[in-house]
C-alpha atoms as a PDB file:
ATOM      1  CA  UNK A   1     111.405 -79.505  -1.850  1.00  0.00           C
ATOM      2  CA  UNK A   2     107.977 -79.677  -3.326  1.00  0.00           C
ATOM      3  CA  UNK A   3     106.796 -81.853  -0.201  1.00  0.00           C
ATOM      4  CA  UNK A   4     107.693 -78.601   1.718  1.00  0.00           C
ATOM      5  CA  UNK A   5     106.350 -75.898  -0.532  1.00  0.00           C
ATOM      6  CA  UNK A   6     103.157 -77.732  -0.252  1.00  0.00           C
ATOM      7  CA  UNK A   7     102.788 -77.385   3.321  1.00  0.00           C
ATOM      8  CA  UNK A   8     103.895 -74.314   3.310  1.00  0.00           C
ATOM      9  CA  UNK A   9     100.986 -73.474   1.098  1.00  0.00           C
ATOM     10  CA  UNK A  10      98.635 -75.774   3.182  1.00  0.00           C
ATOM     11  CA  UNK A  11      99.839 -73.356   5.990  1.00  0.00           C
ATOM     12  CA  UNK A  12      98.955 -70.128   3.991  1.00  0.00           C
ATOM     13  CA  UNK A  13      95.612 -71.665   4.131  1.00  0.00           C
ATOM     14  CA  UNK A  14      95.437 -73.340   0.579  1.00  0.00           C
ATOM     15  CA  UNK A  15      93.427 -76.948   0.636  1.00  0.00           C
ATOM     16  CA  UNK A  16      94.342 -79.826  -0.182  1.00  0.00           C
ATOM     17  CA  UNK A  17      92.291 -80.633  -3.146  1.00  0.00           C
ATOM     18  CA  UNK A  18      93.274 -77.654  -5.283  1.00  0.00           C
ATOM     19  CA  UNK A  19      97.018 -78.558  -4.801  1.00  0.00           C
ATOM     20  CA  UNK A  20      98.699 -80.705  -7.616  1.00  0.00           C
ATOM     21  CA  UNK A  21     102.197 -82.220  -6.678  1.00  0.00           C
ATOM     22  CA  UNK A  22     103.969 -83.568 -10.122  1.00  0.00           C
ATOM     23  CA  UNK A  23     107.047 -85.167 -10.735  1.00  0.00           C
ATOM     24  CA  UNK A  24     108.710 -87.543 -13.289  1.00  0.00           C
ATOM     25  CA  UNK A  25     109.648 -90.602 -11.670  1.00  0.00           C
ATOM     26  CA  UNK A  26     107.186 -93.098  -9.763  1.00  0.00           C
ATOM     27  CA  UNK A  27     109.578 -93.474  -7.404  1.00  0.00           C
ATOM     28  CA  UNK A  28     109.317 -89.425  -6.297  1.00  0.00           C
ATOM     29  CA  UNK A  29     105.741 -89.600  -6.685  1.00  0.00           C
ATOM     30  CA  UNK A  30     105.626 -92.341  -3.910  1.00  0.00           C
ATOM     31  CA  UNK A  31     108.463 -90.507  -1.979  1.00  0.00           C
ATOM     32  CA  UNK A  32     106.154 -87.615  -1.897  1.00  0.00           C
ATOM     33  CA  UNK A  33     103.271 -89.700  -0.463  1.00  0.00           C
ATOM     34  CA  UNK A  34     104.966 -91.138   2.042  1.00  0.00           C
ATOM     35  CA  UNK A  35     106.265 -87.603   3.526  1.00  0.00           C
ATOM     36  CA  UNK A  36     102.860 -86.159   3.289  1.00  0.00           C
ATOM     37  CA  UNK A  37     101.380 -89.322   4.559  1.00  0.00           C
ATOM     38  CA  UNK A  38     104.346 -89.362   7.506  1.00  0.00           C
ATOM     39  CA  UNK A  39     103.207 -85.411   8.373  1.00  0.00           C
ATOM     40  CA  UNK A  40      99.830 -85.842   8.980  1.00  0.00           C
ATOM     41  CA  UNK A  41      98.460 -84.779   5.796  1.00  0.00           C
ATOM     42  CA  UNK A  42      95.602 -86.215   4.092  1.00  0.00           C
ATOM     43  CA  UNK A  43      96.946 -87.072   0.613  1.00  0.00           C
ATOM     44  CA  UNK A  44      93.411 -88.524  -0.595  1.00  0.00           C
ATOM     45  CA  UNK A  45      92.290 -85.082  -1.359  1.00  0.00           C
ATOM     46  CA  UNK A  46      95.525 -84.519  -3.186  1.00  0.00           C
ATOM     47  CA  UNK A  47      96.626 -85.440  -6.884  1.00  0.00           C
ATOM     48  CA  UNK A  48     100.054 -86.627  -6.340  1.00  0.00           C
ATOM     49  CA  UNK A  49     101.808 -88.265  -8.987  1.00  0.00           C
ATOM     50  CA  UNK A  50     103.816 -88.525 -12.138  1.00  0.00           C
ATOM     51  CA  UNK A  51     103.297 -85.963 -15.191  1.00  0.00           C
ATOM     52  CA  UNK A  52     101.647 -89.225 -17.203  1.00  0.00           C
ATOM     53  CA  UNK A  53      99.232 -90.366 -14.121  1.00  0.00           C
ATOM     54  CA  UNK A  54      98.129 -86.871 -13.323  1.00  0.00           C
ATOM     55  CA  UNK A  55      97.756 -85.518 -16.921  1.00  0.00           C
ATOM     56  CA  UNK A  56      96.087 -89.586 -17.667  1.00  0.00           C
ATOM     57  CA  UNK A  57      93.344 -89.259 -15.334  1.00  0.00           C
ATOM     58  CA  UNK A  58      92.412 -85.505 -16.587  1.00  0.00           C
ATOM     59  CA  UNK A  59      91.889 -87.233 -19.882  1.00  0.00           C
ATOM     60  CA  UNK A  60      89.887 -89.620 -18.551  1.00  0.00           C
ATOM     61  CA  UNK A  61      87.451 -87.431 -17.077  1.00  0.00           C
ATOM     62  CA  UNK A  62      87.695 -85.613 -20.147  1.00  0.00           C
ATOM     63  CA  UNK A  63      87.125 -87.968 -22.168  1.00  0.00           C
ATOM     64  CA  UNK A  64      86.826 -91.671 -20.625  1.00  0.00           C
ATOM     65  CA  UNK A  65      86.088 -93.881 -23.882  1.00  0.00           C
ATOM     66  CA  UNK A  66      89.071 -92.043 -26.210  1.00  0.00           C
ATOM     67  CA  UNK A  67      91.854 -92.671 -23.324  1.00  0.00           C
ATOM     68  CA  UNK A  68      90.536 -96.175 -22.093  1.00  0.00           C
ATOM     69  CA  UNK A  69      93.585 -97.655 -21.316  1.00  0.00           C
ATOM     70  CA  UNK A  70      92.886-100.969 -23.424  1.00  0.00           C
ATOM     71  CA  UNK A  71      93.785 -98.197 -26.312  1.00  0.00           C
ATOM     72  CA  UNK A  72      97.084 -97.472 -24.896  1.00  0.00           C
ATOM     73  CA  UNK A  73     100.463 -98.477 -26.444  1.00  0.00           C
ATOM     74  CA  UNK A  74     102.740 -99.621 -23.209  1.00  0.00           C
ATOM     75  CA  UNK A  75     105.756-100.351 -24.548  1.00  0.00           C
ATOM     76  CA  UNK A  76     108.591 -99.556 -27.048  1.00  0.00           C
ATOM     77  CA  UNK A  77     108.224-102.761 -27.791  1.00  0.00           C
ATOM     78  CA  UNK A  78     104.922-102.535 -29.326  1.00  0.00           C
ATOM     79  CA  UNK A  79     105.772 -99.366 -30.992  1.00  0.00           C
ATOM     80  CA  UNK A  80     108.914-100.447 -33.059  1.00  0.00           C
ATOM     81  CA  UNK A  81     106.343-103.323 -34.618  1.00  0.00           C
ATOM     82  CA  UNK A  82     103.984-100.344 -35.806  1.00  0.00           C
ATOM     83  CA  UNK A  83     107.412 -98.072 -36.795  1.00  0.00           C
ATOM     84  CA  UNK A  84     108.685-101.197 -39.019  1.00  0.00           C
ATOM     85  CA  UNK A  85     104.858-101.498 -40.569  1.00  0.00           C
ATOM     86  CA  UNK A  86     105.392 -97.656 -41.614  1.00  0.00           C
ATOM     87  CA  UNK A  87     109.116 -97.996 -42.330  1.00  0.00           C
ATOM     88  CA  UNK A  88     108.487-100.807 -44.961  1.00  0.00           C
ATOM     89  CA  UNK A  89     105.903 -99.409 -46.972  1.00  0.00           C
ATOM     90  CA  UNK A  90     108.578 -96.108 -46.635  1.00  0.00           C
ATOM     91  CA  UNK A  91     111.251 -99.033 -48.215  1.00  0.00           C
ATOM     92  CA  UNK A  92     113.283 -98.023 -45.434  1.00  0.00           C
ATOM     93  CA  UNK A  93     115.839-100.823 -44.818  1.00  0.00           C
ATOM     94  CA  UNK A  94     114.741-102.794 -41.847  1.00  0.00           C
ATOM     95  CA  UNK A  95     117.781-104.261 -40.620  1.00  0.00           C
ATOM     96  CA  UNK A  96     120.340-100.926 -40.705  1.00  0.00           C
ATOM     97  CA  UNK A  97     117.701 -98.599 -39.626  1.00  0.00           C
ATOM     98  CA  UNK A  98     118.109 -97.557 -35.596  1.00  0.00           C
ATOM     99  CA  UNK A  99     114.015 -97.511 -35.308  1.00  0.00           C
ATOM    100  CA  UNK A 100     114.960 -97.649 -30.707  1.00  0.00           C
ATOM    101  CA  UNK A 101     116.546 -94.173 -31.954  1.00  0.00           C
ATOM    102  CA  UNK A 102     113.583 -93.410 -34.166  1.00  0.00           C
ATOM    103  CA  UNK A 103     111.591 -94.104 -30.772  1.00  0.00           C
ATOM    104  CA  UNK A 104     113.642 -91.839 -28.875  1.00  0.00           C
ATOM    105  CA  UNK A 105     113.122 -89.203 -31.713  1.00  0.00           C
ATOM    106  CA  UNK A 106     109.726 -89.004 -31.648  1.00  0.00           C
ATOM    107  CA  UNK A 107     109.432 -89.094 -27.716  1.00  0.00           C
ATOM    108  CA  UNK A 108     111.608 -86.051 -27.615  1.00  0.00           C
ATOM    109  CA  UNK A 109     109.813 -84.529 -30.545  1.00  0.00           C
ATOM    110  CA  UNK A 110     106.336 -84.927 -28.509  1.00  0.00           C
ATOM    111  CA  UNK A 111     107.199 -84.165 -25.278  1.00  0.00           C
ATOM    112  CA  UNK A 112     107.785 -80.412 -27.249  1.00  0.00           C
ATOM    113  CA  UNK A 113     104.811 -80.341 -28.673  1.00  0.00           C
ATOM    114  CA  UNK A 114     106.427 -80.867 -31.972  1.00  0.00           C
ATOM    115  CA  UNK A 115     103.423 -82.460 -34.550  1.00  0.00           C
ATOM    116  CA  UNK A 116     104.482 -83.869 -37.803  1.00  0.00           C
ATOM    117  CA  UNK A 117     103.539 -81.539 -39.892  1.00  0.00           C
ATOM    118  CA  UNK A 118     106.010 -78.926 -38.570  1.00  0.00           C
ATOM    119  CA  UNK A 119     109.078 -81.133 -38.137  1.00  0.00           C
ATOM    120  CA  UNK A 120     111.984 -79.638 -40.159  1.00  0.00           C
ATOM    121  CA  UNK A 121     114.362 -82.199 -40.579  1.00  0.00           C
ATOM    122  CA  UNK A 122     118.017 -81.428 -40.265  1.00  0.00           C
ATOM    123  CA  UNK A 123     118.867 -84.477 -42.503  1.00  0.00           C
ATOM    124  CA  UNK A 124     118.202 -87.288 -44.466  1.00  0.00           C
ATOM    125  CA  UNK A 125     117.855 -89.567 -41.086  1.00  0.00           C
ATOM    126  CA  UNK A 126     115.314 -87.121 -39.334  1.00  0.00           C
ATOM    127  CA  UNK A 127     113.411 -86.651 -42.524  1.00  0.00           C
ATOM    128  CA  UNK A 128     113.042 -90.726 -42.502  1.00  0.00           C
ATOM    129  CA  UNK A 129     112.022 -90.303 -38.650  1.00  0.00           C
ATOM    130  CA  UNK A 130     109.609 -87.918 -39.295  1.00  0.00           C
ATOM    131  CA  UNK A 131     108.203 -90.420 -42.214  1.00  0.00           C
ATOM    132  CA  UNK A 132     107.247 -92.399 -39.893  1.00  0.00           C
ATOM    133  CA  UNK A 133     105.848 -90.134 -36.878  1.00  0.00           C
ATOM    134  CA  UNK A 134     103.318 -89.032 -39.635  1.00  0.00           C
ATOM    135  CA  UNK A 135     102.612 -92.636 -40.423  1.00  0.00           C
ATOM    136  CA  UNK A 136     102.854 -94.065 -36.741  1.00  0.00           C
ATOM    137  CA  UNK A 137     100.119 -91.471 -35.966  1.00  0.00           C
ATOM    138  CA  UNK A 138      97.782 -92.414 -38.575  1.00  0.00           C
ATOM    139  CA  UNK A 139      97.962 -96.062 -37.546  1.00  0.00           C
ATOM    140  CA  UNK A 140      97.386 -95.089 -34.246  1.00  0.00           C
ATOM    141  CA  UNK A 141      94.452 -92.834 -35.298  1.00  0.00           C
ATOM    142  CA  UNK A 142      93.007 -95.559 -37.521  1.00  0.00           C
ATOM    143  CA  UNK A 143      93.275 -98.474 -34.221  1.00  0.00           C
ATOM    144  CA  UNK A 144      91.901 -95.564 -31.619  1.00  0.00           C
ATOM    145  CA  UNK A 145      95.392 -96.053 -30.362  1.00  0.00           C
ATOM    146  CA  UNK A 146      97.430 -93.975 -28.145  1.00  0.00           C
ATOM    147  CA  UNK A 147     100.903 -94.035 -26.274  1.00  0.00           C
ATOM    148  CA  UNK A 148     102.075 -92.634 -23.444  1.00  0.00           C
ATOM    149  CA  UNK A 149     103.492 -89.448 -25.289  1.00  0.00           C
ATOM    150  CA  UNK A 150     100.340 -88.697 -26.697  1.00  0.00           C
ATOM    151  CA  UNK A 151      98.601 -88.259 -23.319  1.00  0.00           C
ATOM    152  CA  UNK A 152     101.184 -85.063 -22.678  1.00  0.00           C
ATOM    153  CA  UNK A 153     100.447 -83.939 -26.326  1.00  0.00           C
ATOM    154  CA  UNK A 154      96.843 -84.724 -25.834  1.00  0.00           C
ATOM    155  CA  UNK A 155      96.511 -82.710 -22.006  1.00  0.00           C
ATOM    156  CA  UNK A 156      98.117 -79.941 -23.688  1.00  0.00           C
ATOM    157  CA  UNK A 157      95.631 -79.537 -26.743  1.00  0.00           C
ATOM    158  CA  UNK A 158      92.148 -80.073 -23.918  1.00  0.00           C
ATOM    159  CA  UNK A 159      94.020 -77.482 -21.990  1.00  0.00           C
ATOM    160  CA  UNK A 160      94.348 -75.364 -25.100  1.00  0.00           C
ATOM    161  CA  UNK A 161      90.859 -76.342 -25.907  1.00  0.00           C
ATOM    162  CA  UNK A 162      89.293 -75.754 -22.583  1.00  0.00           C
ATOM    163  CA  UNK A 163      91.301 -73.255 -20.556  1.00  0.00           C
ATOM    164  CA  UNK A 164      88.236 -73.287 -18.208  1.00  0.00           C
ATOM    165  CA  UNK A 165      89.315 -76.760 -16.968  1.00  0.00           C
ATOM    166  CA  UNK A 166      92.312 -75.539 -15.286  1.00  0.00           C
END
Protein backbone atom coordinates (compact mmCIF):
# COMPACT_ATOMS: atom_id res chain seq x y z
CA UNK A 1 0.00 0.00 0.00
CA UNK A 2 2.48 2.67 0.85
CA UNK A 3 4.90 1.24 -1.98
CA UNK A 4 1.95 2.29 -4.28
CA UNK A 5 0.90 5.61 -2.84
CA UNK A 6 4.43 6.55 -3.34
CA UNK A 7 4.48 6.12 -6.92
CA UNK A 8 1.49 7.40 -7.28
CA UNK A 9 2.87 10.56 -5.82
CA UNK A 10 6.18 10.14 -7.83
CA UNK A 11 3.63 10.19 -10.77
CA UNK A 12 1.89 13.47 -9.59
CA UNK A 13 5.31 14.75 -10.04
CA UNK A 14 6.60 14.67 -6.33
CA UNK A 15 10.60 13.66 -6.07
CA UNK A 16 12.04 11.31 -4.59
CA UNK A 17 14.01 12.97 -1.94
CA UNK A 18 11.15 14.82 -0.25
CA UNK A 19 9.22 11.47 0.12
CA UNK A 20 9.58 9.58 3.53
CA UNK A 21 8.27 5.88 3.53
CA UNK A 22 7.98 4.62 7.42
CA UNK A 23 7.00 1.56 8.86
CA UNK A 24 7.54 -0.53 12.06
CA UNK A 25 9.13 -3.64 11.23
CA UNK A 26 12.65 -4.07 9.41
CA UNK A 27 11.30 -6.60 7.62
CA UNK A 28 8.56 -4.00 5.76
CA UNK A 29 11.16 -1.51 5.53
CA UNK A 30 13.25 -3.97 3.34
CA UNK A 31 9.98 -5.23 1.63
CA UNK A 32 9.49 -1.71 0.61
CA UNK A 33 13.00 -1.45 -0.90
CA UNK A 34 12.90 -4.23 -2.76
CA UNK A 35 9.46 -3.17 -4.61
CA UNK A 36 10.77 0.24 -5.26
CA UNK A 37 14.09 -1.15 -6.16
CA UNK A 38 12.11 -4.02 -8.48
CA UNK A 39 10.05 -0.81 -10.25
CA UNK A 40 12.70 1.12 -11.36
CA UNK A 41 12.84 3.60 -8.72
CA UNK A 42 15.83 5.08 -7.31
CA UNK A 43 15.49 4.46 -3.55
CA UNK A 44 18.97 6.28 -2.75
CA UNK A 45 17.24 9.55 -2.84
CA UNK A 46 14.58 8.13 -0.61
CA UNK A 47 14.45 7.69 3.33
CA UNK A 48 12.94 4.36 3.64
CA UNK A 49 12.88 2.72 6.81
CA UNK A 50 11.65 1.95 10.26
CA UNK A 51 10.12 4.80 12.65
CA UNK A 52 13.60 4.30 14.90
CA UNK A 53 16.12 4.44 11.70
CA UNK A 54 14.37 7.34 10.09
CA UNK A 55 13.61 9.42 13.25
CA UNK A 56 17.70 8.07 14.43
CA UNK A 57 19.38 9.62 11.62
CA UNK A 58 17.30 13.09 11.97
CA UNK A 59 18.87 13.15 15.39
CA UNK A 60 21.99 12.62 14.18
CA UNK A 61 22.11 15.41 11.92
CA UNK A 62 20.59 17.24 14.60
CA UNK A 63 22.67 16.58 16.88
CA UNK A 64 25.57 13.93 16.02
CA UNK A 65 27.64 13.81 19.45
CA UNK A 66 24.22 13.54 21.89
CA UNK A 67 22.79 10.44 19.71
CA UNK A 68 26.24 8.71 18.94
CA UNK A 69 25.22 5.39 19.00
CA UNK A 70 28.07 4.21 21.53
CA UNK A 71 25.41 6.17 23.96
CA UNK A 72 22.63 3.98 23.05
CA UNK A 73 21.00 1.34 25.33
CA UNK A 74 20.29 -1.85 22.82
CA UNK A 75 18.72 -4.11 24.79
CA UNK A 76 16.16 -4.92 27.56
CA UNK A 77 18.72 -6.61 28.81
CA UNK A 78 20.82 -3.75 29.66
CA UNK A 79 17.92 -1.81 30.84
CA UNK A 80 16.51 -4.20 33.59
CA UNK A 81 20.35 -3.91 35.17
CA UNK A 82 19.81 0.03 35.35
CA UNK A 83 15.79 -0.61 36.50
CA UNK A 84 17.15 -3.01 39.45
CA UNK A 85 19.99 -0.13 40.32
CA UNK A 86 16.83 2.32 40.72
CA UNK A 87 14.50 -0.33 42.14
CA UNK A 88 16.94 -1.09 45.09
CA UNK A 89 17.69 2.17 46.31
CA UNK A 90 13.46 2.40 45.85
CA UNK A 91 13.71 -1.01 48.40
CA UNK A 92 11.60 -2.48 45.88
CA UNK A 93 11.87 -6.29 46.26
CA UNK A 94 14.09 -7.59 43.56
CA UNK A 95 13.06 -11.02 43.18
CA UNK A 96 8.88 -10.57 43.10
CA UNK A 97 9.03 -7.44 41.16
CA UNK A 98 8.04 -8.07 37.15
CA UNK A 99 10.84 -5.24 36.13
CA UNK A 100 10.34 -7.18 31.88
CA UNK A 101 6.72 -5.65 32.72
CA UNK A 102 8.19 -2.50 34.19
CA UNK A 103 10.10 -2.44 30.69
CA UNK A 104 7.07 -2.85 28.80
CA UNK A 105 5.49 -0.01 30.96
CA UNK A 106 7.70 2.49 30.26
CA UNK A 107 8.01 1.63 26.42
CA UNK A 108 4.31 2.10 26.15
CA UNK A 109 4.41 5.12 28.38
CA UNK A 110 7.13 6.77 25.87
CA UNK A 111 6.01 5.85 22.76
CA UNK A 112 2.88 8.44 24.07
CA UNK A 113 4.86 10.94 24.91
CA UNK A 114 4.09 10.30 28.48
CA UNK A 115 7.29 12.01 30.73
CA UNK A 116 7.54 11.16 34.32
CA UNK A 117 6.48 13.91 35.75
CA UNK A 118 2.90 13.58 34.42
CA UNK A 119 2.38 9.85 34.96
CA UNK A 120 -0.73 9.32 37.15
CA UNK A 121 -0.53 6.06 38.46
CA UNK A 122 -3.60 3.93 38.66
CA UNK A 123 -2.01 1.88 41.54
CA UNK A 124 0.46 0.98 43.84
CA UNK A 125 2.38 -1.16 40.93
CA UNK A 126 2.39 1.80 38.33
CA UNK A 127 3.33 4.26 40.99
CA UNK A 128 6.53 1.80 41.66
CA UNK A 129 6.97 1.81 37.67
CA UNK A 130 6.91 5.25 37.43
CA UNK A 131 9.65 5.32 40.46
CA UNK A 132 11.77 4.08 38.41
CA UNK A 133 11.13 5.79 34.83
CA UNK A 134 12.05 9.01 36.84
CA UNK A 135 15.14 7.30 38.14
CA UNK A 136 16.05 5.24 34.89
CA UNK A 137 16.07 8.68 33.18
CA UNK A 138 18.34 10.36 35.46
CA UNK A 139 20.86 7.54 35.17
CA UNK A 140 20.59 7.75 31.70
CA UNK A 141 20.98 11.58 31.78
CA UNK A 142 23.92 11.34 34.17
CA UNK A 143 25.88 8.37 31.57
CA UNK A 144 24.75 10.60 28.27
CA UNK A 145 22.71 7.51 27.77
CA UNK A 146 19.82 6.90 25.60
CA UNK A 147 17.49 3.94 24.42
CA UNK A 148 15.70 3.33 21.64
CA UNK A 149 12.39 4.93 23.08
CA UNK A 150 14.01 8.00 23.75
CA UNK A 151 14.94 8.64 20.09
CA UNK A 152 10.85 8.80 19.34
CA UNK A 153 10.50 11.00 22.53
CA UNK A 154 13.57 12.87 21.56
CA UNK A 155 12.38 13.47 17.42
CA UNK A 156 9.25 14.62 18.82
CA UNK A 157 10.65 17.41 21.26
CA UNK A 158 13.47 18.77 18.01
CA UNK A 159 10.33 18.69 16.00
CA UNK A 160 8.53 20.67 18.67
CA UNK A 161 11.64 22.67 19.01
CA UNK A 162 12.34 23.30 15.41
CA UNK A 163 9.17 23.04 13.35
CA UNK A 164 11.33 24.57 10.54
CA UNK A 165 13.11 21.18 10.18
CA UNK A 166 10.18 19.46 8.86
Amino acid sequence: VITTRAMHLMNLGIQPHEMMLVTFTSKASLEMKERMKKLGYSIQQMEIGTFHSIFYKMLLRFDREKWDSSRLIKSDFQKEIMLKQVGRRLEIEEKSFAYDQAIQQIGLWKNSCVYPHEIRPDDAWEEQVASLYEGYDEIKKENGQFDFDDMLLGCFEMLNDYPELL
